[in-house]
N, C-alpha and C. Protein backbone atom coordinates (compact mmCIF):
# COMPACT_ATOMS: atom_id res chain seq x y z
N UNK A 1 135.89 85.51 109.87
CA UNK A 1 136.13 84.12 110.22
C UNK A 1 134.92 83.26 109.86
N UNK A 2 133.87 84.02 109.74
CA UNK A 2 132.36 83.15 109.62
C UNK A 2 132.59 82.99 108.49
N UNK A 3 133.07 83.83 107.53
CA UNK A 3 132.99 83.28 105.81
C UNK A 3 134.01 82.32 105.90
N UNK A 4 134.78 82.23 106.69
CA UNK A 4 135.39 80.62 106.06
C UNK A 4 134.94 79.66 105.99
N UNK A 5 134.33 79.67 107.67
CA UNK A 5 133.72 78.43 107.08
C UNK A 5 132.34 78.12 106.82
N UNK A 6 131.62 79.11 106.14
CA UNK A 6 130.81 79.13 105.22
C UNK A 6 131.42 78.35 103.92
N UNK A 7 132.03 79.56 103.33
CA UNK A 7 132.92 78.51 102.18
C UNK A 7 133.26 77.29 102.78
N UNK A 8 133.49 77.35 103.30
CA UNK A 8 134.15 75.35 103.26
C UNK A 8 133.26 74.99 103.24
N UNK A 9 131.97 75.01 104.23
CA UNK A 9 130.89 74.21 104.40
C UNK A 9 130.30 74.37 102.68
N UNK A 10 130.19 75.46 101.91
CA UNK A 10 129.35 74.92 100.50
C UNK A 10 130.22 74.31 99.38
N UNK A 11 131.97 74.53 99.61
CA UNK A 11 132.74 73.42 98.84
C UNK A 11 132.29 71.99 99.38
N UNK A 12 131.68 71.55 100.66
CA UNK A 12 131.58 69.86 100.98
C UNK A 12 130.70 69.46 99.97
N UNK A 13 131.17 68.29 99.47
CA UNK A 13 130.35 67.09 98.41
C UNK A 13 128.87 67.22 99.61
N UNK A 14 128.91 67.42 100.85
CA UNK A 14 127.67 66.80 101.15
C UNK A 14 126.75 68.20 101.25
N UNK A 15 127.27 69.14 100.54
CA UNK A 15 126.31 70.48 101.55
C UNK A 15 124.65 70.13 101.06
N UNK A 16 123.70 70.50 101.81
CA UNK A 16 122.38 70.28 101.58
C UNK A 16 121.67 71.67 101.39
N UNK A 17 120.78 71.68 100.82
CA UNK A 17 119.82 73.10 100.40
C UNK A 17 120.19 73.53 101.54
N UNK A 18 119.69 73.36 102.70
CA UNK A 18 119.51 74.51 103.91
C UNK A 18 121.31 75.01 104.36
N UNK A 19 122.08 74.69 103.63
CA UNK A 19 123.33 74.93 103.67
C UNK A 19 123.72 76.39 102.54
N UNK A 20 122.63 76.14 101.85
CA UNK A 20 123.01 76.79 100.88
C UNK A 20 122.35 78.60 101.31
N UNK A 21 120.74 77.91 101.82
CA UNK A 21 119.94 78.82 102.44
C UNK A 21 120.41 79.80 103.35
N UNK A 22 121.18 79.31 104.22
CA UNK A 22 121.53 80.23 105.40
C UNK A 22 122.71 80.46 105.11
N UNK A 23 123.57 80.38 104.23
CA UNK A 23 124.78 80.86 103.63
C UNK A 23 124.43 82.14 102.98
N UNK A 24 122.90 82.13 101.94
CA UNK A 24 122.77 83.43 101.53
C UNK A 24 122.29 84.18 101.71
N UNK A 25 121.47 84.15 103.37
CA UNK A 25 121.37 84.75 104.55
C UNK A 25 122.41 85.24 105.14
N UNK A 26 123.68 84.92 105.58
CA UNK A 26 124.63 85.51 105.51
C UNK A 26 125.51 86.86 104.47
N UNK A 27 125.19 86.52 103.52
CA UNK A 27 125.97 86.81 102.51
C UNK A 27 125.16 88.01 102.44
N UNK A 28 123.34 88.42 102.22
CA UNK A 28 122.44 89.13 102.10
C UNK A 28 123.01 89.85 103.04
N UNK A 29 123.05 89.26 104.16
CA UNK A 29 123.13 90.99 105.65
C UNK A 29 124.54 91.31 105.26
N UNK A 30 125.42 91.08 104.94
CA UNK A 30 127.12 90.98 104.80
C UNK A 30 127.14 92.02 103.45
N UNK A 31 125.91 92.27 103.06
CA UNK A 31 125.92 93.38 101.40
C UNK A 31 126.32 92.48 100.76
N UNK A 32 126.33 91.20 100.47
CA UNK A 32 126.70 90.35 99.34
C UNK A 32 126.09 90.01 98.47
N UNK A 33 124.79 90.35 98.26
CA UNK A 33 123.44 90.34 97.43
C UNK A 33 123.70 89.62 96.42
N UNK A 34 125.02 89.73 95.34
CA UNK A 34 124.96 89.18 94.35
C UNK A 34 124.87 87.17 94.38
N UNK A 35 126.00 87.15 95.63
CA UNK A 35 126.81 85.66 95.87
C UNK A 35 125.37 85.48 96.93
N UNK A 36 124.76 85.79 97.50
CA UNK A 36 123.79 85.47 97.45
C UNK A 36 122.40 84.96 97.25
N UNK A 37 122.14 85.87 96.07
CA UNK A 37 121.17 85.00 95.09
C UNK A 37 121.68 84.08 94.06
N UNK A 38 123.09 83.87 94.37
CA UNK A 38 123.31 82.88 93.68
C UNK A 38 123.19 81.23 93.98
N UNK A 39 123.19 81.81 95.33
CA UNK A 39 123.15 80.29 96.16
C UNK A 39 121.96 80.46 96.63
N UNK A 40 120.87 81.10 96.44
CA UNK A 40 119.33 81.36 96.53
C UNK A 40 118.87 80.43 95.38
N UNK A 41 118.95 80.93 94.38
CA UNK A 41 119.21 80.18 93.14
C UNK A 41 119.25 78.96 92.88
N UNK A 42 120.40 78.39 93.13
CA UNK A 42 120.99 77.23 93.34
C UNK A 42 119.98 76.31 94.13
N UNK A 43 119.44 76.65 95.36
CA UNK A 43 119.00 76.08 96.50
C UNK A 43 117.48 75.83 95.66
N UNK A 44 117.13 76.91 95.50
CA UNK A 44 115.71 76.49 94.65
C UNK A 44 115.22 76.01 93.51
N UNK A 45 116.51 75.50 92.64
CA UNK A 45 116.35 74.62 92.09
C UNK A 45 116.14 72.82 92.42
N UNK A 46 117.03 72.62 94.12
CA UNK A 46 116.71 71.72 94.79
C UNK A 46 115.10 71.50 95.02
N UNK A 47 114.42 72.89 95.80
CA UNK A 47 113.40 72.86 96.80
C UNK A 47 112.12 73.84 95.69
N UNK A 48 111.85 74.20 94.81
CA UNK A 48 110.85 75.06 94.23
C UNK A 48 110.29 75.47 94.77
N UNK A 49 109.59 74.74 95.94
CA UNK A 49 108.41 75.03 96.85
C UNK A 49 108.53 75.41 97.83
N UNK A 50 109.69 75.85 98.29
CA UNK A 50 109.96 76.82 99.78
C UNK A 50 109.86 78.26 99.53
N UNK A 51 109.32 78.44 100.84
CA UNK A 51 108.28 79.80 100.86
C UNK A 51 109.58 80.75 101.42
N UNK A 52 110.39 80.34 102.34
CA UNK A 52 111.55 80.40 102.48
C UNK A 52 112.94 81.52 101.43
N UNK A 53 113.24 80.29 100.75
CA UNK A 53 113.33 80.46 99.32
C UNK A 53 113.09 81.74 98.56
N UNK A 54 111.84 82.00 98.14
CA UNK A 54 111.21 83.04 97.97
C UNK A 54 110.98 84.18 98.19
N UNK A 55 111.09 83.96 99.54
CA UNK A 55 110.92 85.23 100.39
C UNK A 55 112.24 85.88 100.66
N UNK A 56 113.46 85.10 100.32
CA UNK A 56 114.28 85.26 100.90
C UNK A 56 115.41 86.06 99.19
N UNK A 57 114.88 85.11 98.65
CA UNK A 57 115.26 86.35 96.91
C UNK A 57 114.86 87.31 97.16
N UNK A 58 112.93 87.80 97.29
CA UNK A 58 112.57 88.97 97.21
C UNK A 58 113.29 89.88 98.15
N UNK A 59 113.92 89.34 99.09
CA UNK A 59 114.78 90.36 100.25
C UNK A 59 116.07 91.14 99.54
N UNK A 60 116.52 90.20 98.81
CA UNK A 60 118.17 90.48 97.57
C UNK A 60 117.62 91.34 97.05
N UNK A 61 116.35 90.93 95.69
CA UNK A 61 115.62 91.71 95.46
C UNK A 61 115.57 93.05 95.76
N UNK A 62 114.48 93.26 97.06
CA UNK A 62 114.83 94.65 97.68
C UNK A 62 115.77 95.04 98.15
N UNK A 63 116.92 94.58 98.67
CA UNK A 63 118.21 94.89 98.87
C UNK A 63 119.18 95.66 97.70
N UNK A 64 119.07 95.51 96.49
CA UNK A 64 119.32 95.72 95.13
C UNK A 64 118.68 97.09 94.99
N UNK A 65 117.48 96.67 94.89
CA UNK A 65 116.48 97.96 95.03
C UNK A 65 116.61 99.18 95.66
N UNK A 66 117.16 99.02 97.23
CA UNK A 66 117.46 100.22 97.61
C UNK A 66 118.64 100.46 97.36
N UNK A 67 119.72 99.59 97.33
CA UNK A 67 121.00 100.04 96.65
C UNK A 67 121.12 100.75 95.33
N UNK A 68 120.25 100.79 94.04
CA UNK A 68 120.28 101.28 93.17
C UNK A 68 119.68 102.42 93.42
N UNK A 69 118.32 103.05 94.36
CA UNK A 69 118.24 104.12 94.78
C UNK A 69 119.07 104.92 95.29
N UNK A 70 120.14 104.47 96.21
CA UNK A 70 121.35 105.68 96.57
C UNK A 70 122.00 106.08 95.79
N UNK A 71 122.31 105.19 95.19
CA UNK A 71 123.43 104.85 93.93
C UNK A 71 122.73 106.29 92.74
N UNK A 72 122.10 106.53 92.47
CA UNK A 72 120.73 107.38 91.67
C UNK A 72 120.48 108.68 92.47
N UNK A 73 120.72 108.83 93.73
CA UNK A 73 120.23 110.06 94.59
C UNK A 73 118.72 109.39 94.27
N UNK A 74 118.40 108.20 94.64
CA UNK A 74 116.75 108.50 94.44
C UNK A 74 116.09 108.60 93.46
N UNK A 75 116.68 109.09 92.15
CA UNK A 75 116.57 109.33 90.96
C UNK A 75 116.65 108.71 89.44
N UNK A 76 116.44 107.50 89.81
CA UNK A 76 116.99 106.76 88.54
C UNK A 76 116.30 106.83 87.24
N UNK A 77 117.56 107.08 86.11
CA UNK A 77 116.84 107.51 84.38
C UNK A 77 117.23 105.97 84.08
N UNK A 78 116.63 106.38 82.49
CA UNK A 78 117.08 105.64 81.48
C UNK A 78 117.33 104.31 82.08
N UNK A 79 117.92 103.19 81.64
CA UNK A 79 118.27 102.04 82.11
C UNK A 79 118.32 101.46 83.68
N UNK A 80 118.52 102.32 84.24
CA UNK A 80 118.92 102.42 85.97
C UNK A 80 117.52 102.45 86.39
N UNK A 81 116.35 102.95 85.68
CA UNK A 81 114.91 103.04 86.05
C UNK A 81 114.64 101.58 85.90
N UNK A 82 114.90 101.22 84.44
CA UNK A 82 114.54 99.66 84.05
C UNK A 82 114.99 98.71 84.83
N UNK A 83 116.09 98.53 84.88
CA UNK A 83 116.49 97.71 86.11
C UNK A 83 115.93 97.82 87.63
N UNK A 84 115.49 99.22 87.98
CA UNK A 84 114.92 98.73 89.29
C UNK A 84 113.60 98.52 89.33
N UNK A 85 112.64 98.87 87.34
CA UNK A 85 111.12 98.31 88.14
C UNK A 85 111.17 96.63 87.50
N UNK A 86 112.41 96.33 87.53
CA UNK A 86 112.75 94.63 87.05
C UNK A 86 112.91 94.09 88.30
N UNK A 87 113.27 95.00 89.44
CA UNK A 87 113.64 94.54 90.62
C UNK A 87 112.60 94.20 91.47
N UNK A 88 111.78 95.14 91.36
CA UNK A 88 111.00 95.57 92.26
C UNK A 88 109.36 94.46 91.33
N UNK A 89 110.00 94.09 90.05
CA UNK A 89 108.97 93.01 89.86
C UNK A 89 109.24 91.61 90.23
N UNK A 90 110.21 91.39 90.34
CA UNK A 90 110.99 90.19 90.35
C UNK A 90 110.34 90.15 92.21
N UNK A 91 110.94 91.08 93.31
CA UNK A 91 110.66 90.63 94.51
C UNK A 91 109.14 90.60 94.47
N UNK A 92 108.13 91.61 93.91
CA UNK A 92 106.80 91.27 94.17
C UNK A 92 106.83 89.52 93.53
N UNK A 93 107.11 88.91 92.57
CA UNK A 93 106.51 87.63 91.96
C UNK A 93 107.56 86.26 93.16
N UNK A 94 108.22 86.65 94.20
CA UNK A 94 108.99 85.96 94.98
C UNK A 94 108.38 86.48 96.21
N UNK A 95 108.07 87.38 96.67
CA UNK A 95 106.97 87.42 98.00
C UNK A 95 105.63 86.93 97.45
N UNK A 96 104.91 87.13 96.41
CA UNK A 96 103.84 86.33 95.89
C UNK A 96 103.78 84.69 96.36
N UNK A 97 104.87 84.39 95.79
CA UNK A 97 105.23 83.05 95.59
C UNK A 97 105.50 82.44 96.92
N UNK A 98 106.37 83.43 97.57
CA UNK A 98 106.12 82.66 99.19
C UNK A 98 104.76 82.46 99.91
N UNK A 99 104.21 83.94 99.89
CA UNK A 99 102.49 83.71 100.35
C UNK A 99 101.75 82.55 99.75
N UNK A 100 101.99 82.53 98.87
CA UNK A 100 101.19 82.00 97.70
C UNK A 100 101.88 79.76 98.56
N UNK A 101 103.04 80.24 98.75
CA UNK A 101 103.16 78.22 99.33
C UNK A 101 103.02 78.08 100.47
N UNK A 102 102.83 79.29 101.60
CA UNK A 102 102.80 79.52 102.49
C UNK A 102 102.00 80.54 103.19
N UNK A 103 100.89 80.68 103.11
CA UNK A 103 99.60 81.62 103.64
C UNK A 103 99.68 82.21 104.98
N UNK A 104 100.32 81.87 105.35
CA UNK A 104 100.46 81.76 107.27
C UNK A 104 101.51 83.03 107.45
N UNK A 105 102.19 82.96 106.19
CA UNK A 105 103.37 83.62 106.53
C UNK A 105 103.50 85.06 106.11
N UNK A 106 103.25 85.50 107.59
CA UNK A 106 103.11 87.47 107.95
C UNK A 106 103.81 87.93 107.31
N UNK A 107 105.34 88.01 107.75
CA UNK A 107 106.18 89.04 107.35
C UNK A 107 106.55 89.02 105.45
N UNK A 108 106.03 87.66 104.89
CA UNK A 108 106.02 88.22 104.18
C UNK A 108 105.24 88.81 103.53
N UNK A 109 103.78 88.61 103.79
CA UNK A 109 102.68 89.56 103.42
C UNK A 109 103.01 91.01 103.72
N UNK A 110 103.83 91.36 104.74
CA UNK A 110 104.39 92.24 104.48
C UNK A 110 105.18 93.19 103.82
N UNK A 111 105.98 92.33 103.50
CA UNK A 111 107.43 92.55 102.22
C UNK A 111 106.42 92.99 101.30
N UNK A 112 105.68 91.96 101.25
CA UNK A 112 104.65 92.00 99.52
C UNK A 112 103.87 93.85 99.44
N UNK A 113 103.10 93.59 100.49
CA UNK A 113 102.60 94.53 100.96
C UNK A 113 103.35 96.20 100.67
N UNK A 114 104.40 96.44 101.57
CA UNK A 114 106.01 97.28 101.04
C UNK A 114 106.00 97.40 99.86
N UNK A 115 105.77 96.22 99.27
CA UNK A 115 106.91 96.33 97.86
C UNK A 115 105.89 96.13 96.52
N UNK A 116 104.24 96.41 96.87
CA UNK A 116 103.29 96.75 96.26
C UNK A 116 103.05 98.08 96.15
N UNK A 117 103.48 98.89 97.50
CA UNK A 117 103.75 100.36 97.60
C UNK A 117 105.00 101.26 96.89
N UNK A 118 106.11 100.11 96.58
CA UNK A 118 106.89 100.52 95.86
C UNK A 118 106.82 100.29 94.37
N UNK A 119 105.85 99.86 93.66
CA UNK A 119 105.11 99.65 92.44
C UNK A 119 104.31 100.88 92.34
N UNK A 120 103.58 101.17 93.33
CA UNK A 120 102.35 102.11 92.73
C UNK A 120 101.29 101.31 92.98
N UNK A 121 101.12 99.98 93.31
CA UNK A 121 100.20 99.42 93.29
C UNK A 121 99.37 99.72 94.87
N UNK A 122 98.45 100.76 94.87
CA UNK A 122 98.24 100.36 96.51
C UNK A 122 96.86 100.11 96.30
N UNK A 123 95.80 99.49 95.70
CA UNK A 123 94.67 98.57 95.64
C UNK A 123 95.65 97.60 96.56
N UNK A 124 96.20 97.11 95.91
CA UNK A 124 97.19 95.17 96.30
C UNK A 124 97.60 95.75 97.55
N UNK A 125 98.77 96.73 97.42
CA UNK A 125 99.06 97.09 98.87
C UNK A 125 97.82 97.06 100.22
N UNK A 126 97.18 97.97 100.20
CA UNK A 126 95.89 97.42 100.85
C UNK A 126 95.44 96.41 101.79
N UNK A 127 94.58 95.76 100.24
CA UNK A 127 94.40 94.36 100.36
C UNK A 127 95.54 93.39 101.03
N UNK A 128 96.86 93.60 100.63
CA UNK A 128 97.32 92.68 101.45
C UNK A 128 97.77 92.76 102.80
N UNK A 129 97.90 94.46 103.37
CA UNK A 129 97.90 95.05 104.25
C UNK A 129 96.01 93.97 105.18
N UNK A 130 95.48 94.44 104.32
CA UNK A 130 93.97 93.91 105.26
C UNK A 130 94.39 92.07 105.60
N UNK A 131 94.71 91.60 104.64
CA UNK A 131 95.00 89.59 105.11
C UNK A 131 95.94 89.73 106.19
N UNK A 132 96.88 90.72 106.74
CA UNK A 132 97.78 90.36 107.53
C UNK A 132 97.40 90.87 108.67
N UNK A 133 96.38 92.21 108.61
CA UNK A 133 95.96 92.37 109.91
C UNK A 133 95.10 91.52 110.42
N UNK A 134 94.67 90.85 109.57
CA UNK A 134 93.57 89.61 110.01
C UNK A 134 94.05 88.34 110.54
N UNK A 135 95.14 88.32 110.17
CA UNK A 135 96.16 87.36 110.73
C UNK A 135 96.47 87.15 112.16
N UNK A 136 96.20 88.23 112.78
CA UNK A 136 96.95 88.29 113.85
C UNK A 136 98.37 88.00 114.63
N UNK A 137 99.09 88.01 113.99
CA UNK A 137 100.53 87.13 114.28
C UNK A 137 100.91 86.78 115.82
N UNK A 138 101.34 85.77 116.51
CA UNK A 138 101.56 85.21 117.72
C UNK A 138 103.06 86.24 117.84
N UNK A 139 103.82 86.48 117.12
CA UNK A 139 104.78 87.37 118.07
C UNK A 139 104.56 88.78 117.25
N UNK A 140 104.09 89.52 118.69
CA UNK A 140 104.09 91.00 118.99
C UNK A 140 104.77 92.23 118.08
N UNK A 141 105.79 91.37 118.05
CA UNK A 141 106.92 92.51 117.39
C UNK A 141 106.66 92.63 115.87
N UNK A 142 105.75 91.71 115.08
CA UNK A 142 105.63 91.40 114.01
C UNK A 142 104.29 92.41 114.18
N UNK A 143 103.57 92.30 114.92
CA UNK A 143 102.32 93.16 115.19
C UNK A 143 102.59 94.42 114.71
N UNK A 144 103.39 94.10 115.57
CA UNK A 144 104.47 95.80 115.69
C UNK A 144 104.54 96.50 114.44
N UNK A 145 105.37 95.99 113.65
CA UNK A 145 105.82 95.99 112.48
C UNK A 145 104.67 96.39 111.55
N UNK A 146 103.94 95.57 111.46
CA UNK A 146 102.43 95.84 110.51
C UNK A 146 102.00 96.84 110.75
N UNK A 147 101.13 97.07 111.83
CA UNK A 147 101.02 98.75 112.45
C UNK A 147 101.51 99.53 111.80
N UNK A 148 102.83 99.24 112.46
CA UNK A 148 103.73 100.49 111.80
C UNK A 148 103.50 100.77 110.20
N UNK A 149 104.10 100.01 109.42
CA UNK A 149 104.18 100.07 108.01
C UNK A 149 102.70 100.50 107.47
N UNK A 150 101.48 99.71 107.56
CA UNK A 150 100.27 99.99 107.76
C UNK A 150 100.20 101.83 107.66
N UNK A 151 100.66 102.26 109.03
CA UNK A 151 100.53 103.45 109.49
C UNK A 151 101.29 104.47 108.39
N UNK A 152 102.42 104.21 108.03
CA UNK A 152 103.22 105.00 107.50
C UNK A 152 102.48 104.62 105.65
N UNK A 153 101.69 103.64 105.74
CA UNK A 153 100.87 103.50 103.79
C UNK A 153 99.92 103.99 104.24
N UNK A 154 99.44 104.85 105.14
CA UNK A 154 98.19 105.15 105.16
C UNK A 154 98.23 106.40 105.92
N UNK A 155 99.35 107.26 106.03
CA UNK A 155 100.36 108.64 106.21
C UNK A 155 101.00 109.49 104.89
N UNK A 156 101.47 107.95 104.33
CA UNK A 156 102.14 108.78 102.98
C UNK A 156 101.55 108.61 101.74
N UNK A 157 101.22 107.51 101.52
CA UNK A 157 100.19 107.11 99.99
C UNK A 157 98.57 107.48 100.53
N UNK A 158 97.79 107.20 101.20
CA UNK A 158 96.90 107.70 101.41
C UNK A 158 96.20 108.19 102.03
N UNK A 159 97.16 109.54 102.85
CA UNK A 159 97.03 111.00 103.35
C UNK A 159 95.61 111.07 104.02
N UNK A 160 96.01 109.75 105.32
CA UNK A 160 95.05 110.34 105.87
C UNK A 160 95.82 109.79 107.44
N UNK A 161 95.89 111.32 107.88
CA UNK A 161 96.80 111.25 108.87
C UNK A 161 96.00 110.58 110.39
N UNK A 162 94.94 110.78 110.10
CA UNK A 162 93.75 109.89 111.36
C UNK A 162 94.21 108.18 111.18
N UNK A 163 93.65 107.66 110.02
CA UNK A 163 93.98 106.53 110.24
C UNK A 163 95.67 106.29 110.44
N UNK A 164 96.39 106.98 109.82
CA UNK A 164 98.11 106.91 110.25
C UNK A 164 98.04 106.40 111.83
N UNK A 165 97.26 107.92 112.37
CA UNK A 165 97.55 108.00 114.17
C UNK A 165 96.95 106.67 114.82
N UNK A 166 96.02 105.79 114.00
CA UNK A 166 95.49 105.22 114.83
C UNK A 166 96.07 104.09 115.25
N UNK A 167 96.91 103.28 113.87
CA UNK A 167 97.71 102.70 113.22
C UNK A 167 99.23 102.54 114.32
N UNK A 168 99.70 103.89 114.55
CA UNK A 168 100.84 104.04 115.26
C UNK A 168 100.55 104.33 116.55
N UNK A 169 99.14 103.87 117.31
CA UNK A 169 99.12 104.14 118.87
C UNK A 169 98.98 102.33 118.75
N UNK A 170 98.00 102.04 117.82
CA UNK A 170 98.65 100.68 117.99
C UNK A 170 99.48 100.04 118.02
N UNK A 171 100.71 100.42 117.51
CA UNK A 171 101.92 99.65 117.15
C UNK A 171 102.76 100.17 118.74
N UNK A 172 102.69 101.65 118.94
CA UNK A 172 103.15 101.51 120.06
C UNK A 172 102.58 101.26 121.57
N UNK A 173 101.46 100.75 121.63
CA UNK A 173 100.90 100.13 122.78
C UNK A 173 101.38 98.60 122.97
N UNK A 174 101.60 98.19 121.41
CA UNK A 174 102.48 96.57 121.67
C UNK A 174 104.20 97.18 122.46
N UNK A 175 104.52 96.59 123.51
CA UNK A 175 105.27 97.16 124.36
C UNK A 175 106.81 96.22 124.19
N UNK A 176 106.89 95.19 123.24
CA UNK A 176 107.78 94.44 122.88
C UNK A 176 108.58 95.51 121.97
N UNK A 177 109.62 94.85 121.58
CA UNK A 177 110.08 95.18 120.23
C UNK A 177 110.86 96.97 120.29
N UNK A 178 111.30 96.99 118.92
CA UNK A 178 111.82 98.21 118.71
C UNK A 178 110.65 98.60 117.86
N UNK A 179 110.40 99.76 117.59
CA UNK A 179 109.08 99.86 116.86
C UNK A 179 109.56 100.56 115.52
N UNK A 180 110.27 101.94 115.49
CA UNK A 180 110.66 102.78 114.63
C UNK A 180 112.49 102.19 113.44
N UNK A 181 112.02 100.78 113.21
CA UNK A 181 113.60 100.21 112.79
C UNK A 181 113.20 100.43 110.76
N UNK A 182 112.91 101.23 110.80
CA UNK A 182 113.05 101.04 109.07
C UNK A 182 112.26 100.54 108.41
């Protein structure tokens, strides 16, 4: 029933960017990835400079990304490889781009962060892991989150299970939140 009147609302002569925005927020959690970045798309040709925007492709982006991993067993050759380190460049230069209009903004230093680890890149991973713990974020659960991820790039890429532990007594001493969500 919500997609109806979604659709209706982006057939109106009057729909406005943020119409378009939270339509492909919808569409993204709904597995619609494609009709999604289309009206991602669309919207940021209105707004260039929303961090929003940006952050919110690189999510399709990774959404794509792990869909072509199942799709592969994990395994992707030939063309199916190309396409996902197109993916996985495309969301790093759209979490860039959000940080980059928007400095303030954690979670996606996070994404970036993630999805520097899913490059190979973990110098950048790191580093951007270090700007966000410095950040301190005002809600907890985001704390949370960093920790965690933090913990698990510094468990699995660089095997060192001390700093992991230290990482994940932090995350679970923040007493908000779900801690272990993916």
């Amino acid at each position: 029933e919500g997609e109806k009147y979604i659709e209706e609302a982006l057939t109106s002569i009057s729909s406005q960017a943020y119409v378009f925005q939270y339509a492909a927020k919808f569409y993204r959690r709904k597995g619609s990835v494609d009709k999604a970045l289309e009206l991602l798309k669309t919207s940021l040709q209105a707004t260039p400079t929303s961090a929003f925007l940006h952050h919110h492709i690189g999510l399709c982006d990774r959404t794509q990304k792990i869909q072509m991993k199942e799709a592969t067993n994990k395994q992707p050759r030939g063309q199916n490889r190309e396409k996902l380190d197109k993916m996985i460049r495309s969301a790093i230069f759209h979490f860039e781009s959000a940080v980059e209009k928007k400095p303030t903004f954690e979670v996606a230093h996070l994404d970036l962060a993630r999805m520097y680890i899913e490059a190979g890149n973990h110098r950048k991973a790191e580093d951007t892991f270090q700007k966000v713990l410095c950040m301190k974020p005002v809600v907890e659960e985001i704390m949370q989150d960093i920790y965690l991820h933090y913990g698990r790039f510094q468990e699995f890429q660089k095997k060192s299970d001390v700093s992991a532990i230290i990482r994940y007594l932090k995350a679970i001493k923040i007493e908000k939140g779900i801690i272990f969500k993916g």
